[in-house]
Protein backbone atom coordinates (compact mmCIF):
# COMPACT_ATOMS: atom_id res chain seq x y z
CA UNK A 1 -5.43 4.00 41.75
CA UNK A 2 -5.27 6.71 39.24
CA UNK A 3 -2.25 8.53 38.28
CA UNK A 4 -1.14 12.10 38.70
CA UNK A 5 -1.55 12.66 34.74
CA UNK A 6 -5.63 11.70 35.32
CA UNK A 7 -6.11 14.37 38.06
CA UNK A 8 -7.68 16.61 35.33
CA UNK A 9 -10.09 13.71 34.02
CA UNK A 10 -13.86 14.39 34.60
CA UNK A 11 -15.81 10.99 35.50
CA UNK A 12 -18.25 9.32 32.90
CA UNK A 13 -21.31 10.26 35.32
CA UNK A 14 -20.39 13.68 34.91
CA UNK A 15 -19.89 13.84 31.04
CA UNK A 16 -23.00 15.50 28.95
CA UNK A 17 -24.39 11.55 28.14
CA UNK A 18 -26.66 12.44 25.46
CA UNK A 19 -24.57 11.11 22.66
CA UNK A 20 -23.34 7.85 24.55
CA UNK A 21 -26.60 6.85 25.15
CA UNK A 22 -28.09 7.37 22.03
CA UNK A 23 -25.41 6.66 19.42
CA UNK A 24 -23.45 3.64 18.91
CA UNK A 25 -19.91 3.11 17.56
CA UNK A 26 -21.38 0.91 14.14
CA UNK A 27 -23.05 4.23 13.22
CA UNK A 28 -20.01 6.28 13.89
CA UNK A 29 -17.74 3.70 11.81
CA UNK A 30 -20.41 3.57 9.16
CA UNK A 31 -20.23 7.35 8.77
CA UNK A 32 -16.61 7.58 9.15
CA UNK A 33 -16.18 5.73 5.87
CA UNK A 34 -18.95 7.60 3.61
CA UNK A 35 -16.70 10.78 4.09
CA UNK A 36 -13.14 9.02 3.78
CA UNK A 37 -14.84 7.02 0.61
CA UNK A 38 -16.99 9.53 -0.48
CA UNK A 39 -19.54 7.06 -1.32
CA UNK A 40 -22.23 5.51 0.49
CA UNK A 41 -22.20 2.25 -2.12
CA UNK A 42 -18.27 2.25 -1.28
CA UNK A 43 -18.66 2.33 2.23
CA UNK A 44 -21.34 -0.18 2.29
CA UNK A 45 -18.94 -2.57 0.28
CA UNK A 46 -16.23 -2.02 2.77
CA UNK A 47 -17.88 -2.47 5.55
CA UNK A 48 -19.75 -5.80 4.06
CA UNK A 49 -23.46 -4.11 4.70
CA UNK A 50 -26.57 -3.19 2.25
CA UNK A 51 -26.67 0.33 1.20
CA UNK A 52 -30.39 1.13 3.00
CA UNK A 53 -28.73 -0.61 5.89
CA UNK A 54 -25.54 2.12 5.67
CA UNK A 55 -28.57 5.14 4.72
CA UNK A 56 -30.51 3.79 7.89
CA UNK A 57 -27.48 4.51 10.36
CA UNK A 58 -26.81 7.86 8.79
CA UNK A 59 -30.47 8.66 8.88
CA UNK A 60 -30.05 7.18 12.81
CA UNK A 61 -27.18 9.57 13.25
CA UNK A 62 -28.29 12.81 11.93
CA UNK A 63 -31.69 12.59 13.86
CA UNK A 64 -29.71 12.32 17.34
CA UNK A 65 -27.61 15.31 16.32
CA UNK A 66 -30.41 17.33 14.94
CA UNK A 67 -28.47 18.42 11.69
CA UNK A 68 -27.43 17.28 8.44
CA UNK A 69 -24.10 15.25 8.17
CA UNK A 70 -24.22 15.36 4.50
CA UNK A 71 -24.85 17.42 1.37
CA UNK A 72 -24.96 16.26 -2.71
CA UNK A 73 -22.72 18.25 -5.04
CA UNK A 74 -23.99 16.62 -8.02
CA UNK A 75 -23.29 12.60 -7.83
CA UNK A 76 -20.86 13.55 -4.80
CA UNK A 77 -21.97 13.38 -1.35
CA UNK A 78 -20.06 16.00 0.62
CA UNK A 79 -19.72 16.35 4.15
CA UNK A 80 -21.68 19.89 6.14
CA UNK A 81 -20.27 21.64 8.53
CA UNK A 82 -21.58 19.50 11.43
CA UNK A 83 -20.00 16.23 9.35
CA UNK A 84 -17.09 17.47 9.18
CA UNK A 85 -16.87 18.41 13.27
CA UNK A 86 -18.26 14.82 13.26
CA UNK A 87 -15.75 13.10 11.25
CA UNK A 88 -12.65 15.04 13.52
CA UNK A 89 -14.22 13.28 16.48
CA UNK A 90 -14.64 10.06 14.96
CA UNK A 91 -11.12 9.97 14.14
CA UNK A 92 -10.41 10.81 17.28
CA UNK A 93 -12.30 8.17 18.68
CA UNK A 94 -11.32 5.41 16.46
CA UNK A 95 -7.63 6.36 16.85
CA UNK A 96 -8.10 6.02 21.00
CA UNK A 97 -9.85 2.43 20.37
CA UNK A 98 -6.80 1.05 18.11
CA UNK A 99 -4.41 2.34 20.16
CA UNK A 100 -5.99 0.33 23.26
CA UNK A 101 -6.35 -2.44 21.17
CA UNK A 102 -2.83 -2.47 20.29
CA UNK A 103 -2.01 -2.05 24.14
CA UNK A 104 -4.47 -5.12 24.86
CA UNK A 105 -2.85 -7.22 22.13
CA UNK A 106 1.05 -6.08 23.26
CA UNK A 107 -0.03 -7.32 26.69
CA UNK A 108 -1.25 -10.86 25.48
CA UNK A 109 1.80 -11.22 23.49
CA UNK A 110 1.33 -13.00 19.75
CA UNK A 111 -1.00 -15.54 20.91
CA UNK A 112 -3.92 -13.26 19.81
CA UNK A 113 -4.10 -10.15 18.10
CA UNK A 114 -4.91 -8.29 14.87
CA UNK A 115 -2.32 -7.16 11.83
CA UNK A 116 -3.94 -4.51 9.02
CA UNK A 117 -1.88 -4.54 6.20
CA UNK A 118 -2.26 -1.98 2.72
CA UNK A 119 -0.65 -3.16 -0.33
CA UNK A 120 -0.28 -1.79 -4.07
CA UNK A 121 -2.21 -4.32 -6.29
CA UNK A 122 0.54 -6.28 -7.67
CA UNK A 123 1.58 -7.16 -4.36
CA UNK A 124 -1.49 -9.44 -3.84
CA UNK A 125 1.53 -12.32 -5.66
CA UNK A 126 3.34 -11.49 -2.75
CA UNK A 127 1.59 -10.61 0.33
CA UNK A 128 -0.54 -13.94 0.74
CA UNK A 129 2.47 -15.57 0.59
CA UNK A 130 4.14 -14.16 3.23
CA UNK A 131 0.68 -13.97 5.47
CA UNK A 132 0.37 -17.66 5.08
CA UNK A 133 3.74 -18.84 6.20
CA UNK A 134 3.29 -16.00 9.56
CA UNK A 135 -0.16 -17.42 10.23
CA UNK A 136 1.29 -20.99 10.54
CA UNK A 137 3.62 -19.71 13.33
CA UNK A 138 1.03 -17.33 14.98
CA UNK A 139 -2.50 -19.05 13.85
CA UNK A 140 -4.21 -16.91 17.06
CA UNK A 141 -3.29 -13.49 14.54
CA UNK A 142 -6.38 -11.79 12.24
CA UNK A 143 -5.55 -10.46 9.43
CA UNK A 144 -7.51 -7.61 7.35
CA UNK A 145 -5.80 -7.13 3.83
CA UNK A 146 -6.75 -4.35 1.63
CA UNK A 147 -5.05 -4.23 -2.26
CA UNK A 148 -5.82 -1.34 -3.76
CA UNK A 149 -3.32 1.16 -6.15
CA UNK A 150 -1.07 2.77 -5.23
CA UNK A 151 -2.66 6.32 -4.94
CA UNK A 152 -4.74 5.09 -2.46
CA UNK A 153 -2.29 3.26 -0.62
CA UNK A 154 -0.61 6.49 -0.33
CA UNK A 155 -3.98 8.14 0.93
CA UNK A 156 -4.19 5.31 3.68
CA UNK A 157 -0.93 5.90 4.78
CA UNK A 158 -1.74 9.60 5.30
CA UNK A 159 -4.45 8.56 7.54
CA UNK A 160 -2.76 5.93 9.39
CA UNK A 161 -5.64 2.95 8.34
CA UNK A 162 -2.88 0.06 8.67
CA UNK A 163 -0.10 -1.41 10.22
CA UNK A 164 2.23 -1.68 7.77
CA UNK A 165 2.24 -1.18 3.78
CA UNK A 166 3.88 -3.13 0.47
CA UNK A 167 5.01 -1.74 -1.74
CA UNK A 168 6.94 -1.35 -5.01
CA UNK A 169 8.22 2.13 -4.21
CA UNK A 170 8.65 3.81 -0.68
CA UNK A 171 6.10 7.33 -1.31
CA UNK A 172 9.53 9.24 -0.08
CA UNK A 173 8.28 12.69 -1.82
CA UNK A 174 4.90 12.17 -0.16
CA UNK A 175 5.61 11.11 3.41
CA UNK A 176 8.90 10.53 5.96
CA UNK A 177 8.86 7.19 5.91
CA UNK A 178 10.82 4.08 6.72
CA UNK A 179 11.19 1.51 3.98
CA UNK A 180 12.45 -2.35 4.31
CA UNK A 181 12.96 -4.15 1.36
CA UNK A 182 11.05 -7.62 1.71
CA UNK A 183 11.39 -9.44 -1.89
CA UNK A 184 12.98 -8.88 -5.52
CA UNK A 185 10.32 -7.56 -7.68
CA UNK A 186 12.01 -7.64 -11.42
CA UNK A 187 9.51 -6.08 -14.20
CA UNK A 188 9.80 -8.05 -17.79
CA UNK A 189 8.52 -7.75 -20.94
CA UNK A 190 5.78 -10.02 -21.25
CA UNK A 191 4.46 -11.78 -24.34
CA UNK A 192 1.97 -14.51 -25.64
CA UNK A 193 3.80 -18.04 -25.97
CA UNK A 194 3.58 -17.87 -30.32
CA UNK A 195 4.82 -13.63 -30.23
CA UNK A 196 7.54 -14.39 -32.58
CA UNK A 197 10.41 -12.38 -30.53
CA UNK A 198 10.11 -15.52 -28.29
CA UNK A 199 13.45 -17.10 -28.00
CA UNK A 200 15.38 -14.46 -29.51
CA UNK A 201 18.34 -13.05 -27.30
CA UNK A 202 19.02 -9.30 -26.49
CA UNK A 203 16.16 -7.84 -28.39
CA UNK A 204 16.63 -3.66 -28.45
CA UNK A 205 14.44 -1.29 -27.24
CA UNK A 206 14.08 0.20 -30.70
CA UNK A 207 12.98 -2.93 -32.20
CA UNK A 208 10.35 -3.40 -29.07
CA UNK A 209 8.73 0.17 -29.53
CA UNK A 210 7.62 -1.21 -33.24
CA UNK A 211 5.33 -3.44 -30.89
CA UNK A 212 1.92 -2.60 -29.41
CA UNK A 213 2.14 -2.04 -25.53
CA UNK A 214 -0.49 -2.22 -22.58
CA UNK A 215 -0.01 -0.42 -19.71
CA UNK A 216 -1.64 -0.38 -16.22
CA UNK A 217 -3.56 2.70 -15.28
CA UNK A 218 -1.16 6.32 -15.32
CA UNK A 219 0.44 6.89 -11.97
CA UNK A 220 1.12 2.92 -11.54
CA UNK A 221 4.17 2.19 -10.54
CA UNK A 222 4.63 0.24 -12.84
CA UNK A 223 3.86 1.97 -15.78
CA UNK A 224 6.36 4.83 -14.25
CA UNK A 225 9.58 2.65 -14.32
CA UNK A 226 8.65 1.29 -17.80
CA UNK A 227 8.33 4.89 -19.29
CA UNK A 228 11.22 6.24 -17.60
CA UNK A 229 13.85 3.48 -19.52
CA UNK A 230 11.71 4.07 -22.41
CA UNK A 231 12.61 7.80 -22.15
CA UNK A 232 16.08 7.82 -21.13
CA UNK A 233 16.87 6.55 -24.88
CA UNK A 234 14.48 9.03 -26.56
CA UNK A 235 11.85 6.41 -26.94
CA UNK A 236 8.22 5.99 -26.23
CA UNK A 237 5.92 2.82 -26.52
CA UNK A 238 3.17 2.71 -28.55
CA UNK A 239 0.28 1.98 -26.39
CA UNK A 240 -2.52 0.15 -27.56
CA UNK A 241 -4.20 -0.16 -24.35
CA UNK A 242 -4.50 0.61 -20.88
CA UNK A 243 -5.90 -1.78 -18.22
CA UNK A 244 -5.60 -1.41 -14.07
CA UNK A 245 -5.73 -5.49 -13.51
CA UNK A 246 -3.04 -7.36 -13.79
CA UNK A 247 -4.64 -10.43 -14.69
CA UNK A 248 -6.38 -8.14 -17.37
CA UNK A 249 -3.18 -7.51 -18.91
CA UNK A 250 -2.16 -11.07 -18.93
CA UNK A 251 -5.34 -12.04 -21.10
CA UNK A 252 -4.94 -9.42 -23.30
CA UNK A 253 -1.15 -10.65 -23.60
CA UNK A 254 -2.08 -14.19 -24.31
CA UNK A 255 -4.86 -12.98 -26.27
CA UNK A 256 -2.48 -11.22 -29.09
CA UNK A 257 -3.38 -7.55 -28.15
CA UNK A 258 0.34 -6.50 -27.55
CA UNK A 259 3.62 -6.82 -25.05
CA UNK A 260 3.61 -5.50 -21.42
CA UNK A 261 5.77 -4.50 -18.76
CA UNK A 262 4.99 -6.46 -15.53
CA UNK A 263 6.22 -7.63 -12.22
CA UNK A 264 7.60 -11.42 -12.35
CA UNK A 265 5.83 -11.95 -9.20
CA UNK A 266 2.46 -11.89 -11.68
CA UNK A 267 3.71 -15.17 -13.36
CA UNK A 268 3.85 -17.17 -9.99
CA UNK A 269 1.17 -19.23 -10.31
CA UNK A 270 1.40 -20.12 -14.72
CA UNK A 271 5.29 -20.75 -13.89
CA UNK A 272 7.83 -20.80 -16.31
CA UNK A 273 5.52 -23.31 -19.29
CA UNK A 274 2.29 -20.73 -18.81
CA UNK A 275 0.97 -19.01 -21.92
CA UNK A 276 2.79 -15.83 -20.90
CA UNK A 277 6.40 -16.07 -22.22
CA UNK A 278 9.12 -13.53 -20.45
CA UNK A 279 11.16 -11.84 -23.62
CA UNK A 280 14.67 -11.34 -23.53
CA UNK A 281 14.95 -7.32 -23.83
CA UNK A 282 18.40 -5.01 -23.67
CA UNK A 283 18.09 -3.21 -20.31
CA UNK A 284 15.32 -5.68 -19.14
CA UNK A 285 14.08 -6.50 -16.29
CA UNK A 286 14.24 -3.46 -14.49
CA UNK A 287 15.48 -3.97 -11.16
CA UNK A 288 12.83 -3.41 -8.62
CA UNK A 289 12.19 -4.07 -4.69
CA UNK A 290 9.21 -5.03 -2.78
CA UNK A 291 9.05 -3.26 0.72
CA UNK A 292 7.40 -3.44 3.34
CA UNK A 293 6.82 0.76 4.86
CA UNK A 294 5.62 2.50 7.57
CA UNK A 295 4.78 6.19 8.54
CA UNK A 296 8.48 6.94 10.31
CA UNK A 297 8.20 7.43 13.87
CA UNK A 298 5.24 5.31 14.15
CA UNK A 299 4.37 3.17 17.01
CA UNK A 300 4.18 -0.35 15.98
CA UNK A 301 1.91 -3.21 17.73
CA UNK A 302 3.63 -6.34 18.69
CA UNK A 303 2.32 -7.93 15.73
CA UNK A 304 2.71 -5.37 13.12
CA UNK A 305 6.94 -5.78 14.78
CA UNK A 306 6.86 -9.16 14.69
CA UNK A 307 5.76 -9.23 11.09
CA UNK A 308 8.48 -6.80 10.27
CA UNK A 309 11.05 -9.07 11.48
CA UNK A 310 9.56 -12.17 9.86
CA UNK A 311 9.20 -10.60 6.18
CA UNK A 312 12.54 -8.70 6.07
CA UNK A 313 13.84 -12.57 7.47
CA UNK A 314 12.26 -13.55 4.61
CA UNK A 315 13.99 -12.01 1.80
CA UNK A 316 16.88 -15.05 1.08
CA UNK A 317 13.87 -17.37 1.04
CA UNK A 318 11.54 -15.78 -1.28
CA UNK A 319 14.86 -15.03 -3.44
CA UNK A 320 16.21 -18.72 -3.77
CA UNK A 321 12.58 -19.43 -4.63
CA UNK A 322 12.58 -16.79 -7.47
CA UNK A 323 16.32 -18.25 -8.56
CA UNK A 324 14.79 -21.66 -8.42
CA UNK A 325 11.38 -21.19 -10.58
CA UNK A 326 13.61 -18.70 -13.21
CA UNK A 327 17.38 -19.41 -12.77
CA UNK A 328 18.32 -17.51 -16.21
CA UNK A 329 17.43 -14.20 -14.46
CA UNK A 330 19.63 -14.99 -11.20
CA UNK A 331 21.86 -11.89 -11.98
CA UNK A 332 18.42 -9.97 -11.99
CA UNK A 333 16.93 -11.07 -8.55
CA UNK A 334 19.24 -9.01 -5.99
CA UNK A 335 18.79 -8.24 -2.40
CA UNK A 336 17.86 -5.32 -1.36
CA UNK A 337 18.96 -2.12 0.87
CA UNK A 338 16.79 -0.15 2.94
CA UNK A 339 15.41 2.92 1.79
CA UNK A 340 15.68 6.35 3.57
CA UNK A 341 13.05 8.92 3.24
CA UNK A 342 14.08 11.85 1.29
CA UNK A 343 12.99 14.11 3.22
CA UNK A 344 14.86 12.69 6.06
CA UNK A 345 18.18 12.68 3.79
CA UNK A 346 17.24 16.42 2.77
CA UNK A 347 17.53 17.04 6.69
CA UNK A 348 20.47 15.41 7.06
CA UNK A 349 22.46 17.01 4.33
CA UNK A 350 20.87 20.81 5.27
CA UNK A 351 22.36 19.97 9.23
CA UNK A 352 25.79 19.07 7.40
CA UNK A 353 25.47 21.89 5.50
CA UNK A 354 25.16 24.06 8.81
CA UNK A 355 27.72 22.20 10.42
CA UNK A 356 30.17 22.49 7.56
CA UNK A 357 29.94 26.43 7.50
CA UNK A 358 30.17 26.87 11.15
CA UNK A 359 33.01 25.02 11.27
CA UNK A 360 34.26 27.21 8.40
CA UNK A 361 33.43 30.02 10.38
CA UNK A 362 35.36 28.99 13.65
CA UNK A 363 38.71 28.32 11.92
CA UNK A 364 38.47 32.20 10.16
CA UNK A 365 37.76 33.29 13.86
């Protein structure tokens, strides 16, 4: 029977059909992703297809609507008019279809279901990890995993793409957010096994800044909380080089091309004997949290929940782990607190603020 709120929907036989019968949802999603991408070759990668096969369902698409979707601005492809009315429906569309998934899935319970999860690209150490150990107790669960930087982390979050994101730092100055932190995430200085600072004790800063340095990419988080030490004692690193892999970084190190700044969690599989040594720097490591973050006021799934739970249950285990692989930096792997958005704290202290003077204002009365 159908509810009060549906007395104002109009039946399917009655809806203009012209676009349901002659478009399909693979040509909307193939579309949707040119425009978010801005690339056809991206969106073919995402979406695992050949590029004529992604310019054949565009072609496909614009015919039934009679106008162009798209438009080159020199090697950009740029959404018309009628693209851009196009991609607003999509979205739409899309949106409607998750959220019924999500509804499908909630009424299954965790026996089946879906979890999309966004993470920053040093927290591919970390995420599989934690996927592998939920899959074990929920092996009916999909997952869809997508490590990119950070920047476009941030951009996914903004369009609401996943479930849940990792990490390094919650985007509080970008978004309201809710943050939960899920692991230690200590940044050392890294150098090759022979580097002859190997071994010695409480090296300074100063002495370090003599050394060659590569970086990840500028805005990495990373590269942000290295520079900011540097600069709070009037110091900068001389970099040699600037790589956005990881495992780039670590070849160059072991290859004699200078010292880095990176996550511990990027030593987990050469362990403590690899030919990466961790150096023993004043102010070093600097203390960092993984965490898991969502959109605040977002509507979870049951999964993405259930996930929540399991990783922030996680923490003591992944920590004793840490302790256990590198017990001389025990004082340097902490637990976590939760992070508030500041925007949210901003609120919070502007409503004090109100309350504070009105209260002022009552006692003068």
């Amino acid at each position: 029977m159908v509810s009060s709120d549906d007395k104002e929907y109009t039946p399917t036989a009655e809806m203009p059909d012209y676009l349901i019968r002659h478009t399909t949802l693979r040509q909307l999603q193939v579309f949707e992703a040119i425009v978010r991408l801005g690339s056809f070759t991206r969106a073919a990668e995402e979406l695992f297809l050949s590029q004529p096969t992604v310019s054949m369902q565009i072609k496909k698409l614009a015919d039934v609507l009679g106008l162009p979707l798209f438009e080159h601005v020199g090697r950009k492809v740029e959404p018309t008019e009628a693209g851009l009315a196009l991609y607003k429906s999509s979205r739409e569309i899309f949106e409607t279809l998750a959220n019924l998934e999500m509804t499908v899935a909630d009424l299954k319970g965790l026996k089946v279901g879906r979890l999309r999860l966004g993470v920053v690209t040093t927290a591919k150490y970390l995420a599989p990890e934690l996927l592998g150990e939920f899959s074990r107790l929920y092996p009916g669960i999909d997952f869809a995993l997508k490590v990119t930087n950070r920047e476009r982390v941030i951009e996914r979050m903004h369009r609401n793409e996943d479930d849940l994101y990792i990490m390094g730092q919650a985007p509080t100055d970008e978004l309201e957010v809710e943050a939960f932190p899920v692991a230690p995430n200590p940044l050392v200085v890294m150098a090759p096994r022979d580097h002859p600072l190997v071994g010695r004790k409480n090296i300074p800063l100063s002495e370090i800044i003599e050394q060659p340095f590569i970086m990840r990419e500028p805005g990495s988080g990373i590269r942000d909380a290295t520079v900011r030490l540097f600069a709070r004692q009037d110091l900068r690193p001389q970099v040699s080089m600037e790589l956005g892999s990881n495992e780039a970084i670590k070849c160059a190190v072991v290859g004699g091309l200078g010292l880095s700044v990176l996550s511990l969690h990027t030593l987990s599989l050469e362990g403590t004997d690899g030919a990466v040594a961790i150096l023993d720097v004043e102010q070093f490591p600097i203390h960092r949290q993984w965490y898991i973050v969502h959109p605040k006021g977002k509507e979870l799934s049951l999964v993405a929940r259930t996930f929540l739970e399991f990783a922030i249950a996680s923490e003591s285990r992944i920590r004793e782990r840490m302790v256990s692989k590198w017990p001389h930096l025990i004082q340097h792997i902490k637990p976590g607190k939760k992070t508030a958005s500041r925007k949210k704290t901003a609120s919070a202290k502007k409503t004090a603020s109100r309350k504070k003077k009105a209260t002022s204002k009552s006692r003068k009365s």
